[in-house]
PDB file of N, CA and C in Angstrom:
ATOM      1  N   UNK A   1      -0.658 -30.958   4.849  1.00  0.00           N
ATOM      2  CA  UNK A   1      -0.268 -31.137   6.230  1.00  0.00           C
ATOM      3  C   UNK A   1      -1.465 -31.476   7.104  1.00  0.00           C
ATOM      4  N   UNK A   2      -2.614 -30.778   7.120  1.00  0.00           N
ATOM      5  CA  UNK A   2      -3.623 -30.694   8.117  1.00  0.00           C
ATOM      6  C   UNK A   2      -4.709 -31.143   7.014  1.00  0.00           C
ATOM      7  N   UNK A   3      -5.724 -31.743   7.318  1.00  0.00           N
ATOM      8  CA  UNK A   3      -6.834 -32.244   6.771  1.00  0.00           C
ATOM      9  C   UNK A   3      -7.677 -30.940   6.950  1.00  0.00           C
ATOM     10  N   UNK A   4      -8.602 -30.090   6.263  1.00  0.00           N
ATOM     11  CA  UNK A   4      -9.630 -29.647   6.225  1.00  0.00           C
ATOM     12  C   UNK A   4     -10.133 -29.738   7.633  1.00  0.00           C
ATOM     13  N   UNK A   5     -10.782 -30.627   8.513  1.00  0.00           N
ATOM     14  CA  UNK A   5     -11.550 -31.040   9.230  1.00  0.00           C
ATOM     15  C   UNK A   5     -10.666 -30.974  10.528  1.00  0.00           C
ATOM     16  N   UNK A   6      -9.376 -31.210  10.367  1.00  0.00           N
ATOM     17  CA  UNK A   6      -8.405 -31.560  11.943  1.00  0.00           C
ATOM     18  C   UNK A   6      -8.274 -30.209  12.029  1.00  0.00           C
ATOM     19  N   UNK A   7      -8.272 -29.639  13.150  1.00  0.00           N
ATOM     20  CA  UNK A   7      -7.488 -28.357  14.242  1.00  0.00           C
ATOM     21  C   UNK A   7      -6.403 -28.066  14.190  1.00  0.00           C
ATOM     22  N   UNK A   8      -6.438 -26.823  13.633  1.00  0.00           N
ATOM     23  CA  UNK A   8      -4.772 -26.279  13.231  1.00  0.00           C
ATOM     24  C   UNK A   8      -3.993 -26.100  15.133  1.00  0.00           C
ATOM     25  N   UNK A   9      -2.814 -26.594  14.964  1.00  0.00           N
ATOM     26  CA  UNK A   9      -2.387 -26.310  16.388  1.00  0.00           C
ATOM     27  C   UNK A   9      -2.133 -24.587  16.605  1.00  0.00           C
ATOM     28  N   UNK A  10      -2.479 -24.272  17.686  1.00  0.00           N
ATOM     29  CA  UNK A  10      -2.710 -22.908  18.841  1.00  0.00           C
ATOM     30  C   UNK A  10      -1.482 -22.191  18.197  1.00  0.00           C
ATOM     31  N   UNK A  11      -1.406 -20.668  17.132  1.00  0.00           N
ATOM     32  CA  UNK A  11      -0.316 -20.543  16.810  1.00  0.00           C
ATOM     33  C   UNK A  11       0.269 -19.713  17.658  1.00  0.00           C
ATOM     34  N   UNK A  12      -0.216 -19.395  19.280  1.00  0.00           N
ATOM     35  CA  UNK A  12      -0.149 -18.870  20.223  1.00  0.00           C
ATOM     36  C   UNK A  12       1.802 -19.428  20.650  1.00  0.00           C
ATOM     37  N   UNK A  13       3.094 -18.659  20.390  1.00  0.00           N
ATOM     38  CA  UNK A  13       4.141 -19.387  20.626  1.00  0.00           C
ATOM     39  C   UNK A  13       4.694 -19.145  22.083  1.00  0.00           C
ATOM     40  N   UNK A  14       5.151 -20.162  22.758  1.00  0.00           N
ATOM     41  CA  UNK A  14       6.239 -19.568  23.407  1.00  0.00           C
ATOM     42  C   UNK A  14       7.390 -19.513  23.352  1.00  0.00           C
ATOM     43  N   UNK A  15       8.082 -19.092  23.707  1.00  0.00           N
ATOM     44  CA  UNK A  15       9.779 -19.034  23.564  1.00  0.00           C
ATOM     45  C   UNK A  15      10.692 -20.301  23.912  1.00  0.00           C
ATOM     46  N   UNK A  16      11.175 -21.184  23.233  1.00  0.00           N
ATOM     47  CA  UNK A  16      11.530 -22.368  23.265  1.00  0.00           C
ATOM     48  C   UNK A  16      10.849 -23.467  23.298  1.00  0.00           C
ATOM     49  N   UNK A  17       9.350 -23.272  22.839  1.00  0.00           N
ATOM     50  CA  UNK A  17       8.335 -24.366  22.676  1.00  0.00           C
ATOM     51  C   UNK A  17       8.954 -25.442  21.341  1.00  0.00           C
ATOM     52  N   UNK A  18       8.372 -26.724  21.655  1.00  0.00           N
ATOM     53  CA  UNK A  18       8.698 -27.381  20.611  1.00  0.00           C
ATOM     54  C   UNK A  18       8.244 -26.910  19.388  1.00  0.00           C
ATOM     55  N   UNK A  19       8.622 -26.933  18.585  1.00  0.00           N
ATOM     56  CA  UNK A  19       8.511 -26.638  17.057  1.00  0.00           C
ATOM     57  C   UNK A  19       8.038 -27.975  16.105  1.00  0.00           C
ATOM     58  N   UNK A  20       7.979 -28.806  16.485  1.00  0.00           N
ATOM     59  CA  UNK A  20       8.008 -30.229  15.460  1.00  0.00           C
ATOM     60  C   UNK A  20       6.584 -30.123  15.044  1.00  0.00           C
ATOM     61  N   UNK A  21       5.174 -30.044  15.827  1.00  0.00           N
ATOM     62  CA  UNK A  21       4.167 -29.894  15.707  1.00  0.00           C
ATOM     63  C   UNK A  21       3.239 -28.973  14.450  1.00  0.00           C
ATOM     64  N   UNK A  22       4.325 -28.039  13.995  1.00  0.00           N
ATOM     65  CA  UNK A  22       3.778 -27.094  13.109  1.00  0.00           C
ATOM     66  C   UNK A  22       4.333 -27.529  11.975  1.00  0.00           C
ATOM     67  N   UNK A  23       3.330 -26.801  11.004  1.00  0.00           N
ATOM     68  CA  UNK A  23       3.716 -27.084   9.574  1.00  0.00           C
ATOM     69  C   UNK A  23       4.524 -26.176   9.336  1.00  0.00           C
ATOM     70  N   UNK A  24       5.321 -26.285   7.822  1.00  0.00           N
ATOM     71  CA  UNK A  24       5.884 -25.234   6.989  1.00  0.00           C
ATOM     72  C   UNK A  24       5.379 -23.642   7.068  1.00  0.00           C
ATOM     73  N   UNK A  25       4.213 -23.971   6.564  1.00  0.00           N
ATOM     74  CA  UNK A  25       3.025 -22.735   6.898  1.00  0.00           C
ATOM     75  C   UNK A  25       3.108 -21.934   7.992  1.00  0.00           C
ATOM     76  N   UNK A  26       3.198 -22.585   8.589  1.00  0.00           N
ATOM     77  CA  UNK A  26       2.310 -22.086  10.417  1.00  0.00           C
ATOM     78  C   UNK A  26       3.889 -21.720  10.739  1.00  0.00           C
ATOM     79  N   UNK A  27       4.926 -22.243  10.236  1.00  0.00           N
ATOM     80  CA  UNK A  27       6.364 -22.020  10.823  1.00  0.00           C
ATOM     81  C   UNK A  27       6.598 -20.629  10.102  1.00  0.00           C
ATOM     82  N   UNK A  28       6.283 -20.705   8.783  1.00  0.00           N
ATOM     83  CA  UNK A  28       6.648 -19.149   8.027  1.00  0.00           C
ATOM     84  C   UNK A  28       5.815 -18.295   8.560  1.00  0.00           C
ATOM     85  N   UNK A  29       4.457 -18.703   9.168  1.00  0.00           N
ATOM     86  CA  UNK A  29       3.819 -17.185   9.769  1.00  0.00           C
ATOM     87  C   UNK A  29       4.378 -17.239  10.953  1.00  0.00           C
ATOM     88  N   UNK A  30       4.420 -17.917  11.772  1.00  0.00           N
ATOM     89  CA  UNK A  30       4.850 -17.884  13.260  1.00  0.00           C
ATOM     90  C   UNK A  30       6.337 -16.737  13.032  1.00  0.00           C
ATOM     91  N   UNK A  31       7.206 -16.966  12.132  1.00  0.00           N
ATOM     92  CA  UNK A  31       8.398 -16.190  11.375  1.00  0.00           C
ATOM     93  C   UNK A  31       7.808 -14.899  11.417  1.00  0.00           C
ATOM     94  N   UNK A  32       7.005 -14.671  10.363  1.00  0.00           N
ATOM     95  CA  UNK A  32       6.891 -13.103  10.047  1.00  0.00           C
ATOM     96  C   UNK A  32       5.923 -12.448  11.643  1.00  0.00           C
ATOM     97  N   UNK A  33       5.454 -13.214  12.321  1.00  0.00           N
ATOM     98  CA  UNK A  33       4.830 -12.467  13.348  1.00  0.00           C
ATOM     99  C   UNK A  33       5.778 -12.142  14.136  1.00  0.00           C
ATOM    100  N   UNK A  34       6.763 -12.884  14.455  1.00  0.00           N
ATOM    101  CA  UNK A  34       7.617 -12.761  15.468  1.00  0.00           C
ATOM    102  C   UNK A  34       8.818 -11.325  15.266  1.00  0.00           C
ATOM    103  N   UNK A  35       8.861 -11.487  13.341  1.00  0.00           N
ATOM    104  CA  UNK A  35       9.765 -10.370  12.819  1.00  0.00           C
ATOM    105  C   UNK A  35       8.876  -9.303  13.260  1.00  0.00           C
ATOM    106  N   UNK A  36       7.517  -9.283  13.265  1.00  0.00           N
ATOM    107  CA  UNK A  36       6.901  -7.742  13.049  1.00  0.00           C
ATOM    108  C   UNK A  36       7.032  -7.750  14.554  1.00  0.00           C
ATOM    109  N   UNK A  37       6.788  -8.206  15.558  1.00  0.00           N
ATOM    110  CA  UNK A  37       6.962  -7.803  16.777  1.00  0.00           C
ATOM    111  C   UNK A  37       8.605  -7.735  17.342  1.00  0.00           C
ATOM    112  N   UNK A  38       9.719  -8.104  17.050  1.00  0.00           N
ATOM    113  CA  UNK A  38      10.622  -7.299  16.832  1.00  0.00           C
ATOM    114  C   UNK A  38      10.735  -5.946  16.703  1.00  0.00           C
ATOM    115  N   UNK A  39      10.015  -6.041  15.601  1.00  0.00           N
ATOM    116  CA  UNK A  39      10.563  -4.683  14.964  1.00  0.00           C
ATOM    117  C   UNK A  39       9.556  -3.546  16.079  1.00  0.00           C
ATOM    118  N   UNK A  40       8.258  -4.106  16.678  1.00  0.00           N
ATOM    119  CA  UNK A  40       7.677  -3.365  17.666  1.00  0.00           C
ATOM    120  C   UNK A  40       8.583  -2.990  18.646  1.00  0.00           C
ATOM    121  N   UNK A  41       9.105  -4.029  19.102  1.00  0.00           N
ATOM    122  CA  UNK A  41       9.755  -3.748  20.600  1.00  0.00           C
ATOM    123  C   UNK A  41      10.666  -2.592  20.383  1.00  0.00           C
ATOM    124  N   UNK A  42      11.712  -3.044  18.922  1.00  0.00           N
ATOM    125  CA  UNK A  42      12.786  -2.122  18.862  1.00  0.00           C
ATOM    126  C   UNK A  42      12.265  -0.409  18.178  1.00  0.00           C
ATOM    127  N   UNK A  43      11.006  -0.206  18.001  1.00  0.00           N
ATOM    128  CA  UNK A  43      10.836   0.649  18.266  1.00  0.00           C
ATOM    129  C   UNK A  43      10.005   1.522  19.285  1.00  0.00           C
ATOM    130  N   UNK A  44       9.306   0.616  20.061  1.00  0.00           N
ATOM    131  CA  UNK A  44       9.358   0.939  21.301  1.00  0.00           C
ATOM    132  C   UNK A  44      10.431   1.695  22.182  1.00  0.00           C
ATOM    133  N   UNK A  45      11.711   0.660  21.868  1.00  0.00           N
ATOM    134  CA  UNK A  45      12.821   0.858  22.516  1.00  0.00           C
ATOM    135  C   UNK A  45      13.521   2.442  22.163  1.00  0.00           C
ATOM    136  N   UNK A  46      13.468   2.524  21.277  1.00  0.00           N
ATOM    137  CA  UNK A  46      14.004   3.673  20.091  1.00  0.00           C
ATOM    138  C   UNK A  46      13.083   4.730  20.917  1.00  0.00           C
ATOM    139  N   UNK A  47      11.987   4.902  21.069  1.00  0.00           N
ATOM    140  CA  UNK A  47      10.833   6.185  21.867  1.00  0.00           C
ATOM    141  C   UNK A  47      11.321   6.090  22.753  1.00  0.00           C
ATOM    142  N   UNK A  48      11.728   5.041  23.885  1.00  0.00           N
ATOM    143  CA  UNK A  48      11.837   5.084  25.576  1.00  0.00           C
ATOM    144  C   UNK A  48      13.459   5.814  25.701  1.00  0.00           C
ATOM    145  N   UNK A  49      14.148   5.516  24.727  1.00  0.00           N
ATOM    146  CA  UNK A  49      15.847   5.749  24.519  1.00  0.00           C
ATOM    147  C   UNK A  49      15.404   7.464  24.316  1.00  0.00           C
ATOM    148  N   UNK A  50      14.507   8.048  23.101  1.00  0.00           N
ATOM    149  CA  UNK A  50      14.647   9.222  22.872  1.00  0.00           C
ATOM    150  C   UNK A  50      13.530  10.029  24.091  1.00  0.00           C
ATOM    151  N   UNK A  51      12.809   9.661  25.319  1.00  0.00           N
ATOM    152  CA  UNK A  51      12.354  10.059  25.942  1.00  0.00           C
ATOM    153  C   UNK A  51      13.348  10.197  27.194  1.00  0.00           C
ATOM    154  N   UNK A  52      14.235   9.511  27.302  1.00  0.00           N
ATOM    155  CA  UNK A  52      14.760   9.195  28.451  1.00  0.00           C
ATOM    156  C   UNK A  52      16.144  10.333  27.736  1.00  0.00           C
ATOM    157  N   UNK A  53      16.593  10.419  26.695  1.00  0.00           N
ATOM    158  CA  UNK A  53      17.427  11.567  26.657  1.00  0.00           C
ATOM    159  C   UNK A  53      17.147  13.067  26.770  1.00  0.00           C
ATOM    160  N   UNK A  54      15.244  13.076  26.136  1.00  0.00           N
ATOM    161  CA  UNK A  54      14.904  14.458  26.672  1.00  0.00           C
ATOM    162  C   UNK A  54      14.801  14.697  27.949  1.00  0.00           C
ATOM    163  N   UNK A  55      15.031  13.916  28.555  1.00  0.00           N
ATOM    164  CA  UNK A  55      15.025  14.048  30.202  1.00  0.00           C
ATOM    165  C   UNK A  55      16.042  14.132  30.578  1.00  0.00           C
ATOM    166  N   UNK A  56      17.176  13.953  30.092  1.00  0.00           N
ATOM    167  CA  UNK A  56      18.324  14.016  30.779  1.00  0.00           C
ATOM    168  C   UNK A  56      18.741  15.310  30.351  1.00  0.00           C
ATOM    169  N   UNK A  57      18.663  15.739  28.881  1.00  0.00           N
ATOM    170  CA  UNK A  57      19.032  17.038  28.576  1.00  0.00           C
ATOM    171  C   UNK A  57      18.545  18.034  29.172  1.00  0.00           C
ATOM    172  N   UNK A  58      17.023  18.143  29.516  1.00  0.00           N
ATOM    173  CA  UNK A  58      16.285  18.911  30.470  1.00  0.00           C
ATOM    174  C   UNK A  58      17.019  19.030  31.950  1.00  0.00           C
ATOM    175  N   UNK A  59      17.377  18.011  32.298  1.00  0.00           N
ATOM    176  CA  UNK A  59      17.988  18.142  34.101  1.00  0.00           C
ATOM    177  C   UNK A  59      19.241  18.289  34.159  1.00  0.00           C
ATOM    178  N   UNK A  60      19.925  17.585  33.131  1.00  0.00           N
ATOM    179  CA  UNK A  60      22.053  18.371  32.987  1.00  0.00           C
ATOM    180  C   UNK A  60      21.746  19.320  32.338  1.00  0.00           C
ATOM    181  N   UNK A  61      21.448  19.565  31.782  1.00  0.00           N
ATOM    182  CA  UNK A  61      21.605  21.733  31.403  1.00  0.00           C
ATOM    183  C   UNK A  61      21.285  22.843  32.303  1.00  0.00           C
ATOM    184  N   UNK A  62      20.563  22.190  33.338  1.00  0.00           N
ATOM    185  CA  UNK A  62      20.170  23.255  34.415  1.00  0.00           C
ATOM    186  C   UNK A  62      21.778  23.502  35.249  1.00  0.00           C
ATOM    187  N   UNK A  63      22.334  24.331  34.763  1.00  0.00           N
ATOM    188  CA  UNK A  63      23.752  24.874  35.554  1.00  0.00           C
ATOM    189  C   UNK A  63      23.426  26.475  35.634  1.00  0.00           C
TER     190      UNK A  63
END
């Protein structure tokens, strides 16, 4: 795909950027980076969900 010597394009993505520019390569990592940061967010999400219920259990039980 890329010569030794030519500049791999910026695998820096944005969200609906053209895609034609990248290789096979650069498309399967651009893939698995995007899966592992997925899987960040959704467990991010998963801590903020189980922080935000210890808080609620803490302030509705006070009767």
């Amino acid at each position: 795909m890329f010569e030794e010597d030519e500049p791999r394009p910026d695998l820096r993505y944005r969200i609906g950027e053209n895609l034609e520019s990248y290789s096979v390569v650069d498309l399967e990592e651009l893939m698995q980076n995007l899966e592992a940061e997925i899987g960040r967010v959704k467990l991010e999400i998963d801590r903020k969900k189980g922080d935000l219920n210890a808080a609620e259990s803490l302030f509705l039980n006070k009767t």
